[in-house]
PDB file of N, CA and C in Angstrom:
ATOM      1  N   UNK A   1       0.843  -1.186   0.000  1.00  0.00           N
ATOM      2  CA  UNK A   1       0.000   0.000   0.000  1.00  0.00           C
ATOM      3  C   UNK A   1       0.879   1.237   0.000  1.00  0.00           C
ATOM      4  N   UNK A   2       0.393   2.259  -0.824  1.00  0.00           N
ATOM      5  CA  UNK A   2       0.707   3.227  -0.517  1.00  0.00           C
ATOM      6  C   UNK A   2       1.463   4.213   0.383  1.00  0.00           C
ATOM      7  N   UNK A   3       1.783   4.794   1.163  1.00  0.00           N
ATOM      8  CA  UNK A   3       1.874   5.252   2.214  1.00  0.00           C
ATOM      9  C   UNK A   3       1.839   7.015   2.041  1.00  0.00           C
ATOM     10  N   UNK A   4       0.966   7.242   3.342  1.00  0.00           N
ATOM     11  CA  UNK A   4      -0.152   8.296   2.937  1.00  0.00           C
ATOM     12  C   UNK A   4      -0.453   8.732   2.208  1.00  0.00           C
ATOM     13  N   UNK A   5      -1.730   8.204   1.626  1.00  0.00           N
ATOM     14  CA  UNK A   5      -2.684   8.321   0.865  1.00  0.00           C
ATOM     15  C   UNK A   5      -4.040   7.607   1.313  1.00  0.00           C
ATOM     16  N   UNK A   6      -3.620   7.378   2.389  1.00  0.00           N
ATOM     17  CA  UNK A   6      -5.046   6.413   3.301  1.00  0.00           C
ATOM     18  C   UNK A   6      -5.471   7.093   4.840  1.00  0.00           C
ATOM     19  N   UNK A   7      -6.883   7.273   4.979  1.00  0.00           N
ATOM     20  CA  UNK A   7      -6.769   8.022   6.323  1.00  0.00           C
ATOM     21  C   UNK A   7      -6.446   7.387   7.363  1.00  0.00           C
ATOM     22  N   UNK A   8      -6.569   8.040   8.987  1.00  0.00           N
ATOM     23  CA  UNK A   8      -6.414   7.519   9.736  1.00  0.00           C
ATOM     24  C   UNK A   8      -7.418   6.683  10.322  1.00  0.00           C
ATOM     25  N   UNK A   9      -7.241   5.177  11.088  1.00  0.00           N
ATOM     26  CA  UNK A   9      -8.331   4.146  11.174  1.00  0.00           C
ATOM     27  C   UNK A   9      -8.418   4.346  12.939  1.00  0.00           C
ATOM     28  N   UNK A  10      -9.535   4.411  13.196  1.00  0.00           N
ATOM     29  CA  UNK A  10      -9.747   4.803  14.836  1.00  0.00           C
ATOM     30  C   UNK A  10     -10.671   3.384  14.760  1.00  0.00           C
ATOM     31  N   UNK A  11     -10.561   2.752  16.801  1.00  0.00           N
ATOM     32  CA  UNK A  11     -11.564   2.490  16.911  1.00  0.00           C
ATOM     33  C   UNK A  11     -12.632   3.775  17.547  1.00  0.00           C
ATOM     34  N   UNK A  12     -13.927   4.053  16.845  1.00  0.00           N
ATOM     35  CA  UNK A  12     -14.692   5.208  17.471  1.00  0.00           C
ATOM     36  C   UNK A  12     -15.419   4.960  18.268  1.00  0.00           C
ATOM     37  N   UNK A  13     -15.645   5.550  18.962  1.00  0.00           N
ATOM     38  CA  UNK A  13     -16.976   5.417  20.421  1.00  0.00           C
ATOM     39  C   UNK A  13     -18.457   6.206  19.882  1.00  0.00           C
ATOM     40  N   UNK A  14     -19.348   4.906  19.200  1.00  0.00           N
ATOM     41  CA  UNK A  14     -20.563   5.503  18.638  1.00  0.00           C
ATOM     42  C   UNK A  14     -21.687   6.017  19.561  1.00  0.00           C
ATOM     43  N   UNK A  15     -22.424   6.932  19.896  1.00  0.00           N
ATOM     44  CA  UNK A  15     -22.976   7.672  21.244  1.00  0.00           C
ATOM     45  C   UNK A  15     -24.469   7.472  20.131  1.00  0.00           C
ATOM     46  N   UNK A  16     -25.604   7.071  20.749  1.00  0.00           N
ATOM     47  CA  UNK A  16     -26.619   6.681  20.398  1.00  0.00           C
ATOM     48  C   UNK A  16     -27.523   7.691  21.482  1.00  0.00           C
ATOM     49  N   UNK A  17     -28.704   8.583  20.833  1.00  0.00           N
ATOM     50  CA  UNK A  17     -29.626   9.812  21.384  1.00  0.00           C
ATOM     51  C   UNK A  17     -29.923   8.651  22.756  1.00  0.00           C
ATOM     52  N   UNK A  18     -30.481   7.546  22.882  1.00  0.00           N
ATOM     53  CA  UNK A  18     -31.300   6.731  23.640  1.00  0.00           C
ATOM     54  C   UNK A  18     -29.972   6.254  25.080  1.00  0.00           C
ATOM     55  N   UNK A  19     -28.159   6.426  24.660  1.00  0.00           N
ATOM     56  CA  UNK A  19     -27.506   6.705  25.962  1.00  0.00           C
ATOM     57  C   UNK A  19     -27.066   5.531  25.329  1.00  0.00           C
ATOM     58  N   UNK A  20     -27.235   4.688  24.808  1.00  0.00           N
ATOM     59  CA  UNK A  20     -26.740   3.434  24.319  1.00  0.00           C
ATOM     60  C   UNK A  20     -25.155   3.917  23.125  1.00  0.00           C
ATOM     61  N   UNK A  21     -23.581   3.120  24.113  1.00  0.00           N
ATOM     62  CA  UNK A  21     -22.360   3.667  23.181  1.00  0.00           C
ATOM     63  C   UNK A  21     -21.720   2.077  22.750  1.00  0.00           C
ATOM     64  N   UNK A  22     -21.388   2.126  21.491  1.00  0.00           N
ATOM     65  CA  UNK A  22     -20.451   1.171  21.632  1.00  0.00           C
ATOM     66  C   UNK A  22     -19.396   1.301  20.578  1.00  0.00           C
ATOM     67  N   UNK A  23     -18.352   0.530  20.167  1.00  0.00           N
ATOM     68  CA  UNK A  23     -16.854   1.107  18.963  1.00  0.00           C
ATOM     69  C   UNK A  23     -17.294   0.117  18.024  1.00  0.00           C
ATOM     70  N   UNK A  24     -16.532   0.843  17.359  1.00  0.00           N
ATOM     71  CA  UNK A  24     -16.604   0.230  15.506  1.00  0.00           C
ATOM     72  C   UNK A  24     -15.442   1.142  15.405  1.00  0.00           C
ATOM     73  N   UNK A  25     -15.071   0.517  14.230  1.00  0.00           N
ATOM     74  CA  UNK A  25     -14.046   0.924  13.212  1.00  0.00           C
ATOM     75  C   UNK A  25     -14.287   2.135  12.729  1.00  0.00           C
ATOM     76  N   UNK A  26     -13.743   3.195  12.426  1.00  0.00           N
ATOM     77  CA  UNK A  26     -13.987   4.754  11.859  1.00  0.00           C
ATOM     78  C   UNK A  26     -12.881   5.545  11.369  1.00  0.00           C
ATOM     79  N   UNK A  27     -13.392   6.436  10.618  1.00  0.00           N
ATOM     80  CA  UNK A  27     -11.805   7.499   9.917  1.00  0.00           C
ATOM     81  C   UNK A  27     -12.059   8.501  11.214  1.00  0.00           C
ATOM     82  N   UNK A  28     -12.939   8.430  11.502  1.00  0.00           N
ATOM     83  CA  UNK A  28     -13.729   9.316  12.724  1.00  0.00           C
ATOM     84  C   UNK A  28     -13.400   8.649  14.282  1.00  0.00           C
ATOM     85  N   UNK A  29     -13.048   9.872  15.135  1.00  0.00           N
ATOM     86  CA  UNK A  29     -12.714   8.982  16.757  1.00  0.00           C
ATOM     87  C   UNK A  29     -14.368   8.986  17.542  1.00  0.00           C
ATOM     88  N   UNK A  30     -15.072   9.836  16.508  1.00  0.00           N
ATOM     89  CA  UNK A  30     -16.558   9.886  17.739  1.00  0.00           C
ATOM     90  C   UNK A  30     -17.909   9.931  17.127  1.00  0.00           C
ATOM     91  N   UNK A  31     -18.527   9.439  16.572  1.00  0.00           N
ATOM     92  CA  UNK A  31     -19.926   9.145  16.040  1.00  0.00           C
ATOM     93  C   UNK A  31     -21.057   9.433  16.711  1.00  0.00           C
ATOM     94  N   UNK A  32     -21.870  10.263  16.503  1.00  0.00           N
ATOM     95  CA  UNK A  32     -22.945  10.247  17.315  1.00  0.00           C
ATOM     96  C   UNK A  32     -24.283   9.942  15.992  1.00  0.00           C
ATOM     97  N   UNK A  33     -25.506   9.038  17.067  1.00  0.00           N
ATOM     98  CA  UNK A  33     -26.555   8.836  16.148  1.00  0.00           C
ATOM     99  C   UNK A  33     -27.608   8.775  16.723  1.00  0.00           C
ATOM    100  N   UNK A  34     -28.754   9.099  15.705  1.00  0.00           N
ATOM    101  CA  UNK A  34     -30.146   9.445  16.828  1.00  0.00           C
ATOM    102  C   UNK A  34     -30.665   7.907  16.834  1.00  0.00           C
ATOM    103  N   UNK A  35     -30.275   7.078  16.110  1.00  0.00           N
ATOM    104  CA  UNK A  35     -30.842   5.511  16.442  1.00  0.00           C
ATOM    105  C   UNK A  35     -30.107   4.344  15.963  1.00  0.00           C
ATOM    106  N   UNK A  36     -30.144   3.369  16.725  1.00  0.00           N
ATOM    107  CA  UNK A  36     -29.080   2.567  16.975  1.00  0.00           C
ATOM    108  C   UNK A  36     -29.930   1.206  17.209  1.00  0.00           C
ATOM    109  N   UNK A  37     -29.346   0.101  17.317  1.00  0.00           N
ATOM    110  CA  UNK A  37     -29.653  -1.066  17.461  1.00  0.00           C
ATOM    111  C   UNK A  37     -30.333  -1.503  18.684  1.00  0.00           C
ATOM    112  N   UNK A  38     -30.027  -1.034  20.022  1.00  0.00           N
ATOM    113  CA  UNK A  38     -30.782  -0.619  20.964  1.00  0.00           C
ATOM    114  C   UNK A  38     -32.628   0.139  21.041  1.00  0.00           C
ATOM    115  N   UNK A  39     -32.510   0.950  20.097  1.00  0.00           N
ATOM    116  CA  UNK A  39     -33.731   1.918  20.064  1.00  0.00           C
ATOM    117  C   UNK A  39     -34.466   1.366  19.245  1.00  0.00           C
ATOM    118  N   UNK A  40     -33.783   0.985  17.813  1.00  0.00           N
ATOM    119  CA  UNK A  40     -34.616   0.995  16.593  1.00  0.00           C
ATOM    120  C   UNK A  40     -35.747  -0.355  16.617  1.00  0.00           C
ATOM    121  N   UNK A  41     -36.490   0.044  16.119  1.00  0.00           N
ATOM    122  CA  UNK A  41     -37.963  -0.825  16.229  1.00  0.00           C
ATOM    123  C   UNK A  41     -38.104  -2.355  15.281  1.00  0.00           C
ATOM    124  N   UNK A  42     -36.811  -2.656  14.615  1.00  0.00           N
ATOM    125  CA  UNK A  42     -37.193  -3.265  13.915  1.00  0.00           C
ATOM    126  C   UNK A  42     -36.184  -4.453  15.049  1.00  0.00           C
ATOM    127  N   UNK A  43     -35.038  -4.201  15.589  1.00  0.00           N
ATOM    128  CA  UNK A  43     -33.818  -4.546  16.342  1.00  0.00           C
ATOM    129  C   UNK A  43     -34.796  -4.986  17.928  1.00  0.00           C
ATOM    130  N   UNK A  44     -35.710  -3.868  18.551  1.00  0.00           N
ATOM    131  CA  UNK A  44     -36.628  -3.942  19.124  1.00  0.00           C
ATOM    132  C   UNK A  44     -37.860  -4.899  19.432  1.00  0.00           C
ATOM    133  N   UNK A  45     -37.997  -4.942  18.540  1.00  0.00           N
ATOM    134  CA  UNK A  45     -39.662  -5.479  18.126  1.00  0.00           C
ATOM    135  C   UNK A  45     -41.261  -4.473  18.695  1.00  0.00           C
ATOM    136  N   UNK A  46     -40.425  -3.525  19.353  1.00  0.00           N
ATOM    137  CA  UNK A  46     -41.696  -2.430  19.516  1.00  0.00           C
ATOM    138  C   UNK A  46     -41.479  -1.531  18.487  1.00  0.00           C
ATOM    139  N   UNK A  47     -43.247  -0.952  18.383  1.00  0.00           N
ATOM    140  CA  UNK A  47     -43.174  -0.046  17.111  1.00  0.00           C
ATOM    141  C   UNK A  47     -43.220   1.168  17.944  1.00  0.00           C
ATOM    142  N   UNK A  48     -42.544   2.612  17.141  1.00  0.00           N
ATOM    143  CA  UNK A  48     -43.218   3.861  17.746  1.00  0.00           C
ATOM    144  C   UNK A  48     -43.231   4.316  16.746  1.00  0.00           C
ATOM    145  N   UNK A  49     -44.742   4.992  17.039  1.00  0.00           N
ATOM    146  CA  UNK A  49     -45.542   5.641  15.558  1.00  0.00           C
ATOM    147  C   UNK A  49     -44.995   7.242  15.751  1.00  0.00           C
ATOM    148  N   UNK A  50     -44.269   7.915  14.764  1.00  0.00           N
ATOM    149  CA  UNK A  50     -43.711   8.983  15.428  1.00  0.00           C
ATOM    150  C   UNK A  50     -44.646   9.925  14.503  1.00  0.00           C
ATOM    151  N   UNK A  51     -45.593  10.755  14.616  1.00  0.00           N
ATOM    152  CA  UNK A  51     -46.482  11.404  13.812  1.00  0.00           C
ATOM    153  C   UNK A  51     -46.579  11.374  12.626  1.00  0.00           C
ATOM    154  N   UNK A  52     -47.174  10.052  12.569  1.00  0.00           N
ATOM    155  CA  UNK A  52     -47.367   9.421  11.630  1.00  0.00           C
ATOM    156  C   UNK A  52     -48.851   9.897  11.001  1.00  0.00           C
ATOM    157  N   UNK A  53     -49.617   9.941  12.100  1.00  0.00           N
ATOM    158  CA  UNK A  53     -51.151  10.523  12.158  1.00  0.00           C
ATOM    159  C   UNK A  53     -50.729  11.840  11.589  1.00  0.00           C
ATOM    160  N   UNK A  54     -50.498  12.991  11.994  1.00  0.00           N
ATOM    161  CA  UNK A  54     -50.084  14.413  11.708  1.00  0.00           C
ATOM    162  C   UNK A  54     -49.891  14.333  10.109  1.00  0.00           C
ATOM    163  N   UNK A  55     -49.362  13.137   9.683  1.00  0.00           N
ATOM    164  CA  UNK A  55     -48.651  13.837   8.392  1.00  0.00           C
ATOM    165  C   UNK A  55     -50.045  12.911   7.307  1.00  0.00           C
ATOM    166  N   UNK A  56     -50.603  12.090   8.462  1.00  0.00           N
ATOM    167  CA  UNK A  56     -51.828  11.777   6.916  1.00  0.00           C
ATOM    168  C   UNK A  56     -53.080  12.306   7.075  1.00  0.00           C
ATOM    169  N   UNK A  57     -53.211  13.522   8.016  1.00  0.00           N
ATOM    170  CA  UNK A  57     -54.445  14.597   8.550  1.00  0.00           C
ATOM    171  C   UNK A  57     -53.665  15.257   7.399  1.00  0.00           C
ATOM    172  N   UNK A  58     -52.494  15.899   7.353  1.00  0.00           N
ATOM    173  CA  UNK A  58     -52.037  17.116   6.229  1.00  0.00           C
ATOM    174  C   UNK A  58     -52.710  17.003   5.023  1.00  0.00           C
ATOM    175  N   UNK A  59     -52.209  15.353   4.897  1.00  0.00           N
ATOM    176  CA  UNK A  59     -52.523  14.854   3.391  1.00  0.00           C
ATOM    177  C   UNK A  59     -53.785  15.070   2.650  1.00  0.00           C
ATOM    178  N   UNK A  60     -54.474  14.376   3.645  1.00  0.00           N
ATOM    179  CA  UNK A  60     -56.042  14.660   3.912  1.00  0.00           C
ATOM    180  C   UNK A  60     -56.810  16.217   4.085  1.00  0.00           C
ATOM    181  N   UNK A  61     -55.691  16.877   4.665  1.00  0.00           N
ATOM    182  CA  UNK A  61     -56.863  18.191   4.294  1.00  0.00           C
ATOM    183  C   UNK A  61     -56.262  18.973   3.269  1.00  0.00           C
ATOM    184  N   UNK A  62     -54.766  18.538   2.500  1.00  0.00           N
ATOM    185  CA  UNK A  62     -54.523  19.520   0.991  1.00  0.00           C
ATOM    186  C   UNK A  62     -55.414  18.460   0.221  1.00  0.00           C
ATOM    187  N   UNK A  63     -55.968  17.268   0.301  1.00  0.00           N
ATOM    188  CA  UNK A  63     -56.515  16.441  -0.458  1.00  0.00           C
ATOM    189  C   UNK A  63     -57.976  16.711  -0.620  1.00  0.00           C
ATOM    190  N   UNK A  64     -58.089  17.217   0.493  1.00  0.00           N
ATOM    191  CA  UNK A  64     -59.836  17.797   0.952  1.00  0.00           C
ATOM    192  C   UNK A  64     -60.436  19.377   0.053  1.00  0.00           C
ATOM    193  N   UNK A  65     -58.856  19.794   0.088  1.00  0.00           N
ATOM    194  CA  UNK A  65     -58.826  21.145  -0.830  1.00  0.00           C
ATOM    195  C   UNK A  65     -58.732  21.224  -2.431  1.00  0.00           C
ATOM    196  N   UNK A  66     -58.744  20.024  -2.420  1.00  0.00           N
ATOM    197  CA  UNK A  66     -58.505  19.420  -4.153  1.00  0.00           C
ATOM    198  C   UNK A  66     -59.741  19.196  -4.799  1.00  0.00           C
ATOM    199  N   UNK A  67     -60.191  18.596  -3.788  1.00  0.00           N
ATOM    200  CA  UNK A  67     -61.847  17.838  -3.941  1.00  0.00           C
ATOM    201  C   UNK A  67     -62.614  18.733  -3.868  1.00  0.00           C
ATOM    202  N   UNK A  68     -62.692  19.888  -3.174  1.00  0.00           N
ATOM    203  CA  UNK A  68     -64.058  21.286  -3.100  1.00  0.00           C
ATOM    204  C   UNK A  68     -63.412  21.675  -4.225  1.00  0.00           C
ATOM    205  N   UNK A  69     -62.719  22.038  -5.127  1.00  0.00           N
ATOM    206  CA  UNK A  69     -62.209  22.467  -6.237  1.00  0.00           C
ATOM    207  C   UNK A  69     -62.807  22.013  -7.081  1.00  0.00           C
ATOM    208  N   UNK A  70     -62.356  20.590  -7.174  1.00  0.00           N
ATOM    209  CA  UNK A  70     -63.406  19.769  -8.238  1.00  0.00           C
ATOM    210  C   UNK A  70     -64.808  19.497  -7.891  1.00  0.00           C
ATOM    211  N   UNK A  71     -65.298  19.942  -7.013  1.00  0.00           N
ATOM    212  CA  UNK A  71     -66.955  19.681  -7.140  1.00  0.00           C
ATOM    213  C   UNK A  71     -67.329  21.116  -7.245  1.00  0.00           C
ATOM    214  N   UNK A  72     -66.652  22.082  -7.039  1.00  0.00           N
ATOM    215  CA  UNK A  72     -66.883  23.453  -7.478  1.00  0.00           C
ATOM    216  C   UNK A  72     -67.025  23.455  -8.989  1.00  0.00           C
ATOM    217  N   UNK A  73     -65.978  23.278  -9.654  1.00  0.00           N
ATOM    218  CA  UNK A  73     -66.075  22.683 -11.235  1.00  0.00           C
ATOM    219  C   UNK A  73     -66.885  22.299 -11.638  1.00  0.00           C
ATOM    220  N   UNK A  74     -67.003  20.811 -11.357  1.00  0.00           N
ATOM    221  CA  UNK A  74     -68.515  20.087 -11.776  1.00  0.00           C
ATOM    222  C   UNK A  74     -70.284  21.356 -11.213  1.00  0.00           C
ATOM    223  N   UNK A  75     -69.612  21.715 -10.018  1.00  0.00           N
ATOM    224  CA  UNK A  75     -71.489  22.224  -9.993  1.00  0.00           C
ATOM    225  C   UNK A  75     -71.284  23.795 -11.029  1.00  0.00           C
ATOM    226  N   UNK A  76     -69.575  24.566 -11.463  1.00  0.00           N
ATOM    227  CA  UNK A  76     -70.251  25.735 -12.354  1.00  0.00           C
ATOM    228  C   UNK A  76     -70.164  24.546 -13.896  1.00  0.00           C
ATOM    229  N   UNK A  77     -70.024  23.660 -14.181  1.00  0.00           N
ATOM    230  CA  UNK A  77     -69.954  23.045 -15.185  1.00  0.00           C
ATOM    231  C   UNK A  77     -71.638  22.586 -15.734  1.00  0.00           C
ATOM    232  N   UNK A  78     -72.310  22.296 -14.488  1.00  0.00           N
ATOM    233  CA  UNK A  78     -74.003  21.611 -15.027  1.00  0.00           C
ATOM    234  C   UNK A  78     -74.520  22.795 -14.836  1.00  0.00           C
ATOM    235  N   UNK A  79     -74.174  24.067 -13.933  1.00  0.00           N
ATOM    236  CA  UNK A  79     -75.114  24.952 -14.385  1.00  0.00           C
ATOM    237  C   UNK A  79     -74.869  25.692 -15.678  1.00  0.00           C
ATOM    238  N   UNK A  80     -73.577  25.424 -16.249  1.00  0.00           N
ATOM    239  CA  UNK A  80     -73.801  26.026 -17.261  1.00  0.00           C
ATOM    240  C   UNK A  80     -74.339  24.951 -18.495  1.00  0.00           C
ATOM    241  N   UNK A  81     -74.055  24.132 -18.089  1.00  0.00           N
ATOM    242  CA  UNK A  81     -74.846  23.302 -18.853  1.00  0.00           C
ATOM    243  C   UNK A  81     -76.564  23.542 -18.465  1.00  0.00           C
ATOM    244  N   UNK A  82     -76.665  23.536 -17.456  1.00  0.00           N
ATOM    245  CA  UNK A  82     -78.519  24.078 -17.403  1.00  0.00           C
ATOM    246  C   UNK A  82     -78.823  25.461 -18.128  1.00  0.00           C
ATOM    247  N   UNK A  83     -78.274  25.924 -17.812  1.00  0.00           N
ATOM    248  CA  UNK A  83     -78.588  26.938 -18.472  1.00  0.00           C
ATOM    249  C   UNK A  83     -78.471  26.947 -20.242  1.00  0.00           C
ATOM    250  N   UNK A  84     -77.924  26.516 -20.730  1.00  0.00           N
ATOM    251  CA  UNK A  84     -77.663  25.868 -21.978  1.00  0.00           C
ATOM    252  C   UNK A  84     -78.764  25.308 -22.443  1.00  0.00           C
ATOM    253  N   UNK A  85     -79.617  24.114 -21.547  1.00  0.00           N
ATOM    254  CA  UNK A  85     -80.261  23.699 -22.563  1.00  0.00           C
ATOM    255  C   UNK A  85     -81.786  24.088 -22.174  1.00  0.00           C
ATOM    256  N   UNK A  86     -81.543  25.390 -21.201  1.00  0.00           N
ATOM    257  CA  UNK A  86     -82.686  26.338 -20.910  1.00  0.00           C
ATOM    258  C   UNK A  86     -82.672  26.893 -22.143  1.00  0.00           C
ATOM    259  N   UNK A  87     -82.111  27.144 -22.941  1.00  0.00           N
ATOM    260  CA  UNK A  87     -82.077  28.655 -23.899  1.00  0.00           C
ATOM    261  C   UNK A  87     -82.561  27.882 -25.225  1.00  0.00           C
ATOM    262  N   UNK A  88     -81.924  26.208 -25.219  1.00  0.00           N
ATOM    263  CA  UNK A  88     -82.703  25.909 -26.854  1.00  0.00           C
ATOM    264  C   UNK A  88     -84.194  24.935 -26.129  1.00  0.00           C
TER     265      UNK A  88
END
């Protein structure tokens, strides 16, 4: 190999949001992460629904705003169609 041209190899001390640390290999001496093998839900087997609700109420009311649009449409669409076949 080379010699320098390769970084430096640390073991790092990975710091997990939930307090949970442990080393791995790194170019880095200190890692921090918001979820880790400890926390994560799949590693876990508990779920946490993290506003999950919040973001399909959003959906639901720009989706809700789509829909009065289009039935606004359709009702000036038959009245002008009523009126249309008022006149012949």
């Amino acid at each position: 190999m080379k010699k320098g041209i390769h970084p430096t190899y640390y073991q790092a001390k990975v710091t997990c949001v939930c307090g949970n640390t442990f080393t791995v290999g790194s170019t880095k001496k200190e890692i921090k992460v918001d979820v880790c093998s400890a926390c994560h839900p799949v590693f876990t087997g508990k779920q946490k629904i993290v506003d999950s609700a919040g973001r399909v109420e959003k959906f639901l009311r720009k989706y809700a705003k789509f829909e009065q649009k289009k039935a606004e449409a359709q009702k000036a669409e038959k009245a002008a169609n009523s009126e249309e076949s008022q006149k012949n």
